[in-house]
N, C-alpha and C. Protein backbone atom coordinates (compact mmCIF):
# COMPACT_ATOMS: atom_id res chain seq x y z
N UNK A 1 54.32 10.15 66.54
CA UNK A 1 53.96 9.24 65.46
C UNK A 1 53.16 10.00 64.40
N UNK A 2 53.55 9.83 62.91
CA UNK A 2 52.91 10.25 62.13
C UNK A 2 52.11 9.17 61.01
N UNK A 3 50.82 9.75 61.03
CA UNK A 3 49.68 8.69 60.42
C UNK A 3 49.97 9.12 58.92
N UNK A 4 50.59 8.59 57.91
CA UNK A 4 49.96 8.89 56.58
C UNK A 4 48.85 8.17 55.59
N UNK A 5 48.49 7.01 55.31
CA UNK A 5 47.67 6.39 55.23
C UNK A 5 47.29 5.34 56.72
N UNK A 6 46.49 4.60 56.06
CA UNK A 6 45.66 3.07 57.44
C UNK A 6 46.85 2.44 57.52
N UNK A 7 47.21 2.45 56.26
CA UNK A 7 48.76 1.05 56.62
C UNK A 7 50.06 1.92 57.09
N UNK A 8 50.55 2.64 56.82
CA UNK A 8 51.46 3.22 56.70
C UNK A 8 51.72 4.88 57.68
N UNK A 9 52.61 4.12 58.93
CA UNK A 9 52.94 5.90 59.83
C UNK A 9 54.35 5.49 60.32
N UNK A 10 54.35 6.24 60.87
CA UNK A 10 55.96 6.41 60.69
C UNK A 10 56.68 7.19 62.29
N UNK A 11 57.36 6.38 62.95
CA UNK A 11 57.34 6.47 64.27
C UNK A 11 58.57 7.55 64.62
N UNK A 12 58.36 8.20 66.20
CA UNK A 12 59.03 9.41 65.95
C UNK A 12 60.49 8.91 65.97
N UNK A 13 61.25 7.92 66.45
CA UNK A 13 62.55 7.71 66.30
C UNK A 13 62.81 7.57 65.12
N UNK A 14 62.33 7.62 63.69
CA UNK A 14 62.49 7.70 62.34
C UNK A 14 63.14 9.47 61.81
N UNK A 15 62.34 10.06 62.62
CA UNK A 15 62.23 11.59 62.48
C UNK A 15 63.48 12.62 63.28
N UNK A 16 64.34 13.01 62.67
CA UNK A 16 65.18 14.40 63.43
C UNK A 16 64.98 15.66 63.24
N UNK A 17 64.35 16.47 64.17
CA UNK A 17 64.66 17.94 63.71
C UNK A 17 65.36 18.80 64.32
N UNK A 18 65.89 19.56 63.85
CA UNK A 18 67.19 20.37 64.49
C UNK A 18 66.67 22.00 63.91
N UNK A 19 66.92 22.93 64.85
CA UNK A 19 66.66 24.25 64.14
C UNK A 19 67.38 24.97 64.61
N UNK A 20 67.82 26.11 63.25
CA UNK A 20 68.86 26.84 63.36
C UNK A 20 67.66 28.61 63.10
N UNK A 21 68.88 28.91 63.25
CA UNK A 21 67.95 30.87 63.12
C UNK A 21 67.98 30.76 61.08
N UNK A 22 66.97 31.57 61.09
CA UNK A 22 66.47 32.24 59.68
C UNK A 22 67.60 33.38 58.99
N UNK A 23 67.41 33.12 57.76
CA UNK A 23 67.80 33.85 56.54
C UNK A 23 66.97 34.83 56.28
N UNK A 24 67.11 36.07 56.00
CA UNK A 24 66.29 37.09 55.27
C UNK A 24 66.29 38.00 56.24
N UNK A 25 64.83 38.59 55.54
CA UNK A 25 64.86 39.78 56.98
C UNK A 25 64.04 39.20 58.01
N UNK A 26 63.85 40.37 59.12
CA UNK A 26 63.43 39.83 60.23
C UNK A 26 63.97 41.11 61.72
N UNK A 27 64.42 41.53 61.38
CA UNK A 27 65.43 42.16 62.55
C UNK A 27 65.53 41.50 63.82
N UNK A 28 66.01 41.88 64.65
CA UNK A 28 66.60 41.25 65.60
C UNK A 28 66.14 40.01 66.28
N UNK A 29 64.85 39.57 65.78
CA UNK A 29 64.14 38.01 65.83
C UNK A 29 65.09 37.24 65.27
N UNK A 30 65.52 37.67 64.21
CA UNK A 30 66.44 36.56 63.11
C UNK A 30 67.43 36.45 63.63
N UNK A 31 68.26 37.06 64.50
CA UNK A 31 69.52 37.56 64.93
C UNK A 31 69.10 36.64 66.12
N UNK A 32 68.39 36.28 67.29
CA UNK A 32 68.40 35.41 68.33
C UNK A 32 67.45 34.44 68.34
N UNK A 33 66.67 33.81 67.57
CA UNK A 33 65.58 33.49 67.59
C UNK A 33 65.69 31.83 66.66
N UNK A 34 65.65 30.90 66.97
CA UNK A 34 65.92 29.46 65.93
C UNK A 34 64.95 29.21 65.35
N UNK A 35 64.10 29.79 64.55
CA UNK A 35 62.99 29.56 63.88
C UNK A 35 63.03 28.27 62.90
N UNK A 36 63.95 28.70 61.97
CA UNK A 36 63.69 27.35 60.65
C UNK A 36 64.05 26.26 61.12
N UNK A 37 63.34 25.35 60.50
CA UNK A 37 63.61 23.94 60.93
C UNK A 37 64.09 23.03 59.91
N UNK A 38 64.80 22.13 60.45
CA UNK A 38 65.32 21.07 59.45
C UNK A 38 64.56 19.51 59.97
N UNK A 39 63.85 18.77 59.07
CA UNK A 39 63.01 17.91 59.41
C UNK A 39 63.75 17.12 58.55
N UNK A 40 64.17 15.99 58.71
CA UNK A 40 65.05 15.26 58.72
C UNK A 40 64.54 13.54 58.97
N UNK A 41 64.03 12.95 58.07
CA UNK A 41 63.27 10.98 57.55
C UNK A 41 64.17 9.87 57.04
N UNK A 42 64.70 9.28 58.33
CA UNK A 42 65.32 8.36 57.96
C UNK A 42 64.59 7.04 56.87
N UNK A 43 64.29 7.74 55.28
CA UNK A 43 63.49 6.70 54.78
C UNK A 43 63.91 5.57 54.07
N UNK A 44 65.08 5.49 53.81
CA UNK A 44 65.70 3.83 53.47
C UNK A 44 65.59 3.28 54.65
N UNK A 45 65.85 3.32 56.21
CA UNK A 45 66.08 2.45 57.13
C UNK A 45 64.62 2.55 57.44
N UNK A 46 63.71 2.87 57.11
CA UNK A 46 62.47 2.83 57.41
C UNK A 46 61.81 1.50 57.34
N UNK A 47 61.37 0.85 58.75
CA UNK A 47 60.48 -0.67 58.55
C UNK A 47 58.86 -0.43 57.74
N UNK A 48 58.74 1.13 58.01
CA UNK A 48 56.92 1.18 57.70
C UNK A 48 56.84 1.29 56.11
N UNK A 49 58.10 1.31 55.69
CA UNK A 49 57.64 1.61 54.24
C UNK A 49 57.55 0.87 53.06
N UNK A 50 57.25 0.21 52.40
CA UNK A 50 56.94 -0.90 51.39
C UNK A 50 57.92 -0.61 50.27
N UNK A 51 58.80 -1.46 50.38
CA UNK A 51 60.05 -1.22 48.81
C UNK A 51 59.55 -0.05 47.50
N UNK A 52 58.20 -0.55 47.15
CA UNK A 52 58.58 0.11 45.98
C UNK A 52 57.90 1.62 46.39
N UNK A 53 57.20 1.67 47.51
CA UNK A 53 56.91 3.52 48.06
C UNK A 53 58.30 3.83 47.96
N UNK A 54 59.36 3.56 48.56
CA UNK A 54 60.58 3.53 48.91
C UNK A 54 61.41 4.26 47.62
N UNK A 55 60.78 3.28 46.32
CA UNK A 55 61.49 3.84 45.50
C UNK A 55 61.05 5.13 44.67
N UNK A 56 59.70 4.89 44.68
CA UNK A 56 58.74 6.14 44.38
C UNK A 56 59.40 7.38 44.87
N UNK A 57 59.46 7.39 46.27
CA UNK A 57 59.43 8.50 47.32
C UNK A 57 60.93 8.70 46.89
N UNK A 58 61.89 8.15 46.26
CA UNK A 58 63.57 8.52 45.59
C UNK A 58 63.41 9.48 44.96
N UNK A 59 62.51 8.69 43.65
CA UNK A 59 62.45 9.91 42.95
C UNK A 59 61.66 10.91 42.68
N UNK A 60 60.50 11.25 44.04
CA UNK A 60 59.80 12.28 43.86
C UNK A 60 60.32 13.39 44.95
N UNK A 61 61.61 12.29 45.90
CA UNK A 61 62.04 13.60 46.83
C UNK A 61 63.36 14.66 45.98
N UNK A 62 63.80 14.04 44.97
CA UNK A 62 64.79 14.53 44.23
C UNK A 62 66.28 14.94 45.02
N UNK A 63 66.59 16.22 44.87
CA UNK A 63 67.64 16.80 45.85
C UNK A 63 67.36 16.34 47.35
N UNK A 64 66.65 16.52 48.00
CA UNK A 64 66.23 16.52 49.13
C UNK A 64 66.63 14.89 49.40
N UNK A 65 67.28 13.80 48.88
CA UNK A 65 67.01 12.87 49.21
C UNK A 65 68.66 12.98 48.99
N UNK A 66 69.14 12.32 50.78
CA UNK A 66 70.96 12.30 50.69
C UNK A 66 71.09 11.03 50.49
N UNK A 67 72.71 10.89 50.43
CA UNK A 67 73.45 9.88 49.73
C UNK A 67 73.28 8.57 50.49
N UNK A 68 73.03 8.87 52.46
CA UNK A 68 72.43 8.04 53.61
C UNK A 68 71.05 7.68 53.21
N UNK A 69 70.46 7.64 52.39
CA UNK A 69 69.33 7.29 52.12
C UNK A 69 68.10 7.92 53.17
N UNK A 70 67.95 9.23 53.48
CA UNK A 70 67.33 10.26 54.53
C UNK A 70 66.48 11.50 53.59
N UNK A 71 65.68 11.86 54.05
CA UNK A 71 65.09 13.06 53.12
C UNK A 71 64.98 14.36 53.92
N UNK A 72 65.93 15.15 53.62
CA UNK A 72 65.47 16.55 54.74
C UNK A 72 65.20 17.48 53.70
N UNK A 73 64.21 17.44 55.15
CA UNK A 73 63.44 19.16 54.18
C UNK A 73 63.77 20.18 55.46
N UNK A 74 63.68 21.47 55.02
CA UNK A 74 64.34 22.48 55.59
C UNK A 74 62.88 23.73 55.19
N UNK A 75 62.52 24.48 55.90
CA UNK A 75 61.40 25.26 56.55
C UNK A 75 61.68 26.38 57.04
N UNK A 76 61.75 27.59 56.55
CA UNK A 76 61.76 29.22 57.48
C UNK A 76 60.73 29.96 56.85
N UNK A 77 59.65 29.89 56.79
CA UNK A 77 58.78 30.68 56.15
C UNK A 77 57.95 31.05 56.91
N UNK A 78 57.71 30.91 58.19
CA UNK A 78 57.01 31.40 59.47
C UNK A 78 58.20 32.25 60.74
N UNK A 79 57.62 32.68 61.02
CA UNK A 79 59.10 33.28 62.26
C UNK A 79 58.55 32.54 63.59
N UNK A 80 57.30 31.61 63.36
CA UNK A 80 57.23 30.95 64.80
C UNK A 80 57.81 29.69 63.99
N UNK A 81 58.60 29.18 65.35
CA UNK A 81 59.28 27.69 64.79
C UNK A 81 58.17 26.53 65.11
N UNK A 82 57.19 26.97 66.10
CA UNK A 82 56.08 25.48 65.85
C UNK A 82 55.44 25.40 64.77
N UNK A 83 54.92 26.66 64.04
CA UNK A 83 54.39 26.92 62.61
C UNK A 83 55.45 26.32 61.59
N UNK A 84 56.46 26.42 61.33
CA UNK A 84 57.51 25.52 60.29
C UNK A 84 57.41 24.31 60.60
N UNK A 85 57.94 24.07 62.03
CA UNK A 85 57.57 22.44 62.32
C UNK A 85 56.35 21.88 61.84
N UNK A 86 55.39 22.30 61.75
CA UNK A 86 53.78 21.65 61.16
C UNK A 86 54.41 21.87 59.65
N UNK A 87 55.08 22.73 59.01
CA UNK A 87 54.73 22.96 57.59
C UNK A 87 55.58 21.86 57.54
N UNK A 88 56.45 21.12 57.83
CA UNK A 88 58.02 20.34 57.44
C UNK A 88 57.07 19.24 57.61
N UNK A 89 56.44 19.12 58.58
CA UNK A 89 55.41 17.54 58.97
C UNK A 89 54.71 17.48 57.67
N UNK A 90 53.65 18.34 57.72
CA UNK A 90 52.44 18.04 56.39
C UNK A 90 53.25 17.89 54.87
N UNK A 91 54.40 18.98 54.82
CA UNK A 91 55.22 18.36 53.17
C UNK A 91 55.68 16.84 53.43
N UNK A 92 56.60 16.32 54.72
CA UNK A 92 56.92 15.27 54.33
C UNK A 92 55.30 14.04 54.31
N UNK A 93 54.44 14.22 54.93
CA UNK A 93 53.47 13.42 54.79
C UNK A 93 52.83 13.81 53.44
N UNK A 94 52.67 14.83 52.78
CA UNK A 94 52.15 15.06 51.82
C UNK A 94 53.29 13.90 50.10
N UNK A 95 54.37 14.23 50.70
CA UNK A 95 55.66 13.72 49.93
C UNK A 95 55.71 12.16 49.96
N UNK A 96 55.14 11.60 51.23
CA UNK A 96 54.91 10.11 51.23
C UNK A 96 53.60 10.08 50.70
N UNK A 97 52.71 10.65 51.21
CA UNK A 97 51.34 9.83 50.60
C UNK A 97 51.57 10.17 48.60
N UNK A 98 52.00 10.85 48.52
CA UNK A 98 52.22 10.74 46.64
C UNK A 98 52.93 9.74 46.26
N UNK A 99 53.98 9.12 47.57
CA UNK A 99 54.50 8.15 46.68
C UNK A 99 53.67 6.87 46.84
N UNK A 100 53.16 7.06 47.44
CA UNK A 100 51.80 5.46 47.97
C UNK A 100 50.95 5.35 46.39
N UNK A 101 50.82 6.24 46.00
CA UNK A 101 50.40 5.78 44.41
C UNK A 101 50.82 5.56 43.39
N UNK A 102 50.68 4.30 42.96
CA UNK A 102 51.51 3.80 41.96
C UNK A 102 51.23 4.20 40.21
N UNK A 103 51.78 5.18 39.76
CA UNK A 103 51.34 5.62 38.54
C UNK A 103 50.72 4.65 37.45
N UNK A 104 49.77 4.88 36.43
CA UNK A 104 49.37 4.34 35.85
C UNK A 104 50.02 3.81 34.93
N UNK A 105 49.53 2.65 34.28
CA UNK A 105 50.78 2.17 33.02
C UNK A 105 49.95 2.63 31.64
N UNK A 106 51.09 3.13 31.12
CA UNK A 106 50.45 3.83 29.72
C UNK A 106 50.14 2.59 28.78
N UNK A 107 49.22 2.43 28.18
CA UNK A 107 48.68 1.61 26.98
C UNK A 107 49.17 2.12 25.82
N UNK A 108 50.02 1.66 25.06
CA UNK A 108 50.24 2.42 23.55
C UNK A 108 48.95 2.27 22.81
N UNK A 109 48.26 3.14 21.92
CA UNK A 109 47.29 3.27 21.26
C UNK A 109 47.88 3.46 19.65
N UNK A 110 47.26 3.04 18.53
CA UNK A 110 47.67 3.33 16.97
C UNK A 110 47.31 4.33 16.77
N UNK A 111 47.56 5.43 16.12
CA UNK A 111 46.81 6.25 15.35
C UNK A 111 45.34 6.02 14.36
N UNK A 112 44.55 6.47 14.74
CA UNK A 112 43.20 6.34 14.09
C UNK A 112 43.24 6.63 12.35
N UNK A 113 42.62 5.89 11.78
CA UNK A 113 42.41 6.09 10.17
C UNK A 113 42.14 7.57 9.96
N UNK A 114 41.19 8.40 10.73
CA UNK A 114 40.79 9.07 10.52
C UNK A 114 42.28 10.22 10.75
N UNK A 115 42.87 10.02 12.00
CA UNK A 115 44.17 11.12 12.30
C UNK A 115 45.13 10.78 11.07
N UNK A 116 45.56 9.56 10.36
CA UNK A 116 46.41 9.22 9.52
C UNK A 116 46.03 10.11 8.24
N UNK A 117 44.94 10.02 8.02
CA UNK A 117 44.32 10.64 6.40
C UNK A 117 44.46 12.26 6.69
N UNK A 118 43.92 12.74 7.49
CA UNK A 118 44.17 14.26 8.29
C UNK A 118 45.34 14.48 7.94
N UNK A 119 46.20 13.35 8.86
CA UNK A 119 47.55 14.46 8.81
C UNK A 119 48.39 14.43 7.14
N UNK A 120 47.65 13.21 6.50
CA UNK A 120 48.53 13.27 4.86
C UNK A 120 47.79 14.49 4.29
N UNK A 121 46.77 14.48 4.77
CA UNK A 121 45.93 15.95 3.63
C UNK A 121 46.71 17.01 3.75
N UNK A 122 46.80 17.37 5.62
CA UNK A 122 47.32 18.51 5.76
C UNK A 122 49.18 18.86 5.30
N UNK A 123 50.03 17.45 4.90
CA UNK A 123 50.72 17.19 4.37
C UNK A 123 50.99 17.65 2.62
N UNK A 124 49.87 17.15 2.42
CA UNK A 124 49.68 17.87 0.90
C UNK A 124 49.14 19.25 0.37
N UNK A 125 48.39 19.44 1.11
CA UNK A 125 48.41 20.96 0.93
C UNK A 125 49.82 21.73 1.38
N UNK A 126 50.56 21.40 2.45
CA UNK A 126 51.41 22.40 2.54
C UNK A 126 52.20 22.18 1.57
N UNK A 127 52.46 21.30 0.62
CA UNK A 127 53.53 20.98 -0.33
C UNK A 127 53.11 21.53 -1.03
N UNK A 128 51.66 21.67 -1.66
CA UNK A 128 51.44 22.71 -2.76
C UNK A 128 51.89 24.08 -2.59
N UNK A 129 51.59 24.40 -1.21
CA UNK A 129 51.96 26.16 -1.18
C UNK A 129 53.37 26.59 -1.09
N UNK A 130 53.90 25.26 -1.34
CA UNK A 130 55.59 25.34 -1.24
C UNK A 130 56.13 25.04 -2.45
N UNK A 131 55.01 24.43 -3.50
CA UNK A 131 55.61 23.91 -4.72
C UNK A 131 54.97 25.54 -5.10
N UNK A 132 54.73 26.39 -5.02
CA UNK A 132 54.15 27.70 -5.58
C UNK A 132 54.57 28.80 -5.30
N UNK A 133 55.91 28.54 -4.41
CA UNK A 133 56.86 29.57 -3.98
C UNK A 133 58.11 29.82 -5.04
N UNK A 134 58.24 29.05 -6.13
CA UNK A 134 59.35 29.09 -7.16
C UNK A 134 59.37 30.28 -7.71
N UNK A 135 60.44 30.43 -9.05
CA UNK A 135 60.51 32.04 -9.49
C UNK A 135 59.51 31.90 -10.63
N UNK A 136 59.23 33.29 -10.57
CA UNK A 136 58.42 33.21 -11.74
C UNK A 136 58.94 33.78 -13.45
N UNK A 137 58.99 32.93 -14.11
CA UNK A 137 59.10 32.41 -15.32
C UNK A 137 58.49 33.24 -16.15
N UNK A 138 59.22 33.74 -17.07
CA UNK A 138 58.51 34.24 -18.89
C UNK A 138 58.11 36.24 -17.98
N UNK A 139 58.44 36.80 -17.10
CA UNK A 139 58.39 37.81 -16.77
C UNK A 139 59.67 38.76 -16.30
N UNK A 140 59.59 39.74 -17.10
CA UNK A 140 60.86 40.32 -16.18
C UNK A 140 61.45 40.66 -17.61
């Protein structure tokens, strides 16, 4: 069972991991050894999760989120496979608790008198130094 907030954990029949051997180097560890892991959250069929985390957690898992409505993340950056297994745990808990917060709603604000007058000044001066780029006349 994994705790991510008081309300919200997420039980291990939710969770698959499967591990296959590593990419890169490594010598002959990589060659017999199943290190990386594939951590694997059934999170649409998920009862612990509240609709709109649900939808949050869509679009903050991006790629990682299949067409079964599941989020796998995939892990070889340790050559011990219990060390990946913890890293695959803490991203996907790290990946839910971001979606547990519900972003703020932006307030539209006017532009201030003071930014409006600014930006016409700085408006008019550049037109002068552009009205002063013409040819010059009565020389030549």
């Amino acid at each position: 069972m994994l705790r991510i907030t008081d309300t919200i954990t997420i039980e291990d029949w939710e969770l698959t991991e499967s591990f296959t051997r590593s990419s890169g180097p490594g010598g002959q560890n990589v060659n017999k050894v199943s290190t990386a892991v594939e951590l694997r959250f059934e999170a649409e069929r998920s009862p612990n999760l509240p609709d709109p985390v649900k939808r949050r957690l869509r679009r903050l898992a991006g790629r990682r989120w299949t067409t079964d409505g599941a989020i796998v993340l995939r892990v070889e950056e340790t050559r011990s496979q219990a060390r990946n297994r913890d890293i695959a745990r803490e991203r996907l808990v790290d990946l839910i608790e971001r979606a547990t917060h519900a972003p703020k709603r932006r307030v539209p604000t006017k532009p201030t008198l003071g930014s409006k007058k600014r930006r016409l000044k700085a408006k008019k001066v550049r037109g002068e130094v552009k009205a002063l780029r013409g040819r010059v006349e009565g020389e030549g």
